[in-house]
Protein backbone atom coordinates (compact mmCIF):
# COMPACT_ATOMS: atom_id res chain seq x y z
CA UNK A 1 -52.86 78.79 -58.62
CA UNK A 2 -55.90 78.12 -60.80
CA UNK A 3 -56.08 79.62 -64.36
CA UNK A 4 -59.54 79.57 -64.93
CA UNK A 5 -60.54 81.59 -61.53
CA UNK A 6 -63.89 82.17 -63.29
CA UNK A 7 -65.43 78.26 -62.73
CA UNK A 8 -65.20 79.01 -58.78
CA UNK A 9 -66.82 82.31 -58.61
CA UNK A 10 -70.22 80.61 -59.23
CA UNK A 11 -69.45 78.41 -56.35
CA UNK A 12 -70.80 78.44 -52.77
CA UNK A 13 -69.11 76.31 -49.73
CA UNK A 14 -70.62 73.97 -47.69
CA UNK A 15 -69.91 75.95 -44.28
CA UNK A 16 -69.04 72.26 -42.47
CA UNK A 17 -66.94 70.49 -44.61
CA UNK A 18 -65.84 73.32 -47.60
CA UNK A 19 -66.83 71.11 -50.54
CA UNK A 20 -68.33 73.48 -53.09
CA UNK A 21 -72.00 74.24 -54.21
CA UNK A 22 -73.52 75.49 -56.49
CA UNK A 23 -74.12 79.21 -56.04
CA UNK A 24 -77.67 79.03 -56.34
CA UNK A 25 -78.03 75.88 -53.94
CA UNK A 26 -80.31 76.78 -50.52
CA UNK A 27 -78.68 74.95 -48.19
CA UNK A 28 -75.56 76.23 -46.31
CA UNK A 29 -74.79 72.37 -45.92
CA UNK A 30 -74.00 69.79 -48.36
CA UNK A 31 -76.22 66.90 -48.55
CA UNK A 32 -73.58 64.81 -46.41
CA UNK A 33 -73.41 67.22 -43.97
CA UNK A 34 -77.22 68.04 -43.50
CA UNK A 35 -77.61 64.38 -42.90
CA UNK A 36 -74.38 63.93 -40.46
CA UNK A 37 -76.44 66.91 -38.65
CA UNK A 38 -79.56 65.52 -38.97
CA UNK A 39 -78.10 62.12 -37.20
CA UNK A 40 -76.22 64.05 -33.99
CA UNK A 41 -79.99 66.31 -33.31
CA UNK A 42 -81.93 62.29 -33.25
CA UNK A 43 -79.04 60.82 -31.38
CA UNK A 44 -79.53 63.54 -28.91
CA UNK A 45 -83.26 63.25 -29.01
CA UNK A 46 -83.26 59.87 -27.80
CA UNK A 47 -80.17 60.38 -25.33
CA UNK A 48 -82.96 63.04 -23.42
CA UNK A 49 -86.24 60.90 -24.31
CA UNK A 50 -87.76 57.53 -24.22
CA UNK A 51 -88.67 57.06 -27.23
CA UNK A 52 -89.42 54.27 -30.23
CA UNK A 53 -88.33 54.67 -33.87
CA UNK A 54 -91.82 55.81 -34.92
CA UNK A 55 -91.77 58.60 -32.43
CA UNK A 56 -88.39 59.45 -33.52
CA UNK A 57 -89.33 59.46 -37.42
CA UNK A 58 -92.55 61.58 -36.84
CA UNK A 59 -90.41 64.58 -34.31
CA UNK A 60 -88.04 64.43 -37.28
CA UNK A 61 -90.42 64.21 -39.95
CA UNK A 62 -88.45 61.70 -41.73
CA UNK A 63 -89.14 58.07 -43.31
CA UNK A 64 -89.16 55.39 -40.74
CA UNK A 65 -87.05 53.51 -43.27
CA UNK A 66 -84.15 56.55 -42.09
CA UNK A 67 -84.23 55.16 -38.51
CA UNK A 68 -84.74 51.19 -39.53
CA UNK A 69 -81.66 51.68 -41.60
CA UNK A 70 -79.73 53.47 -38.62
CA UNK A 71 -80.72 50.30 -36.40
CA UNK A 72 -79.65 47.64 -39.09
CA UNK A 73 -76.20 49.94 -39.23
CA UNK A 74 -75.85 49.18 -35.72
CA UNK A 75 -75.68 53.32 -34.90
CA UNK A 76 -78.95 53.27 -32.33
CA UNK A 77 -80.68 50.57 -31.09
CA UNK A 78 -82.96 49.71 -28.64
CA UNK A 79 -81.78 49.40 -24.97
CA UNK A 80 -82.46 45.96 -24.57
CA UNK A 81 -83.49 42.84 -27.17
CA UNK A 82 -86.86 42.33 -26.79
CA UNK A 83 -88.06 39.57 -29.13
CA UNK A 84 -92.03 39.98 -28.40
CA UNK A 85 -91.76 43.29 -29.16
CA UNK A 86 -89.82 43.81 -31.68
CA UNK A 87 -89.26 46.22 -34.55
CA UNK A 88 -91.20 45.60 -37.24
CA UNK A 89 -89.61 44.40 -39.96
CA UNK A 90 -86.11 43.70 -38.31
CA UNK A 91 -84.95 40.32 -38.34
CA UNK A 92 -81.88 38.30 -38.12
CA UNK A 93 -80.25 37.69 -41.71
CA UNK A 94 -79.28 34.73 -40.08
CA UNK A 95 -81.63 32.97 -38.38
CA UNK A 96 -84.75 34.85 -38.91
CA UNK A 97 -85.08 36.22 -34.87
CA UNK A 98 -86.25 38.98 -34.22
CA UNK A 99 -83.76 41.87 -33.08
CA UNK A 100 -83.14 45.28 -31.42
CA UNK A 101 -80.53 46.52 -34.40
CA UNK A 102 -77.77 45.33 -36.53
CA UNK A 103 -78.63 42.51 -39.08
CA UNK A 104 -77.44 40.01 -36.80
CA UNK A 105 -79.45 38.39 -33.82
CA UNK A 106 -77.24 38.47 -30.78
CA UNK A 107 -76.69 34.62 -30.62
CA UNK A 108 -75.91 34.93 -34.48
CA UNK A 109 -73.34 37.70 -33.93
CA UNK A 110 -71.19 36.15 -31.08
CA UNK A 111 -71.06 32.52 -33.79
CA UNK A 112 -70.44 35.16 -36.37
CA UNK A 113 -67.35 36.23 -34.06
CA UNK A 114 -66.58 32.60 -33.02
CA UNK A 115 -66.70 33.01 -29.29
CA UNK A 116 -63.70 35.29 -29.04
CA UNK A 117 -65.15 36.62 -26.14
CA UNK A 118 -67.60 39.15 -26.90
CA UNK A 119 -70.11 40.14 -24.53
CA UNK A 120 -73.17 40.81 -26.64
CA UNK A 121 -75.98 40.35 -23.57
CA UNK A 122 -77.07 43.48 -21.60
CA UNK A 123 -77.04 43.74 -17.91
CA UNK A 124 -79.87 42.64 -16.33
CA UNK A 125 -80.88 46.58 -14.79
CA UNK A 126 -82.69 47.14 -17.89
CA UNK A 127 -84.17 44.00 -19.11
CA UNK A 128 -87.37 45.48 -19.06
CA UNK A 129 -86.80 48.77 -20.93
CA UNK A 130 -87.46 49.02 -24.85
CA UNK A 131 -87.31 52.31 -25.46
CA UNK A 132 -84.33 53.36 -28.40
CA UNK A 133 -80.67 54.96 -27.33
CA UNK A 134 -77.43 55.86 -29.39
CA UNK A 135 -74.21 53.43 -29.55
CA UNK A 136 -71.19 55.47 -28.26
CA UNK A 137 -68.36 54.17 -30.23
């Protein structure tokens, strides 16, 4: 199949998703990979603790900037919009409010959707708890 067998025998796999590595590369993932990992072990560190994104970045050991981008993504958030106590640095692109993740405020994101219907409040049961958890999609 491939004439020049020679330019794959220096070539490692990354054991998850095959894409080749260099042979003399540490890591038995690729970059990707290591990351896509590294996102399942926090998402089930905050599924089996209350915890905040600083508590999350320090268990890790990686930048807080890591978990503020997973919030603006919309991938974890906080369990309920708490605008005194916000995250740090998070704001509505919009209007300038402070929010729990995405880069829309909930108000913002339901004008953003023009009132088709979406349900962007939380139930009432935990008003009160501002501790992070993982978007099931």
């Amino acid at each position: 199949m491939f004439q020049n067998k020679q330019l794959f025998d220096n070539v490692n796999q990354c054991k998850s998703c095959k894409r080749p590595l260099p042979k003399d590369y540490a890591q038995d993932l690729c970059p990707r990979c290591q990351e896509i990992q590294l996102f399942h072990n926090v998402k089930d560190y905050i599924r089996s603790n209350d915890v905040n994104e600083y508590e999350v970045a320090d268990h890790f050991n990686i930048p807080l900037r890591q978990v503020k981008e997973w919030i603006r993504e919309g991938r974890i958030e906080y369990k309920e919009t708490f605008a005194q106590n916000s995250i740090a640095g998070m704001h509505c692109q919009r209007c300038g409010a402070p929010v729990s993740f995405g880069a829309l405020c909930p108000k913002c994101l339901k004008l953003y959707n023009g009132n088709k219907g979406y349900d962007v409040s939380r139930s009432d049961a935990n008003k009160n708890d501002n501790k992070m958890r993982y978007i099931d999609k």
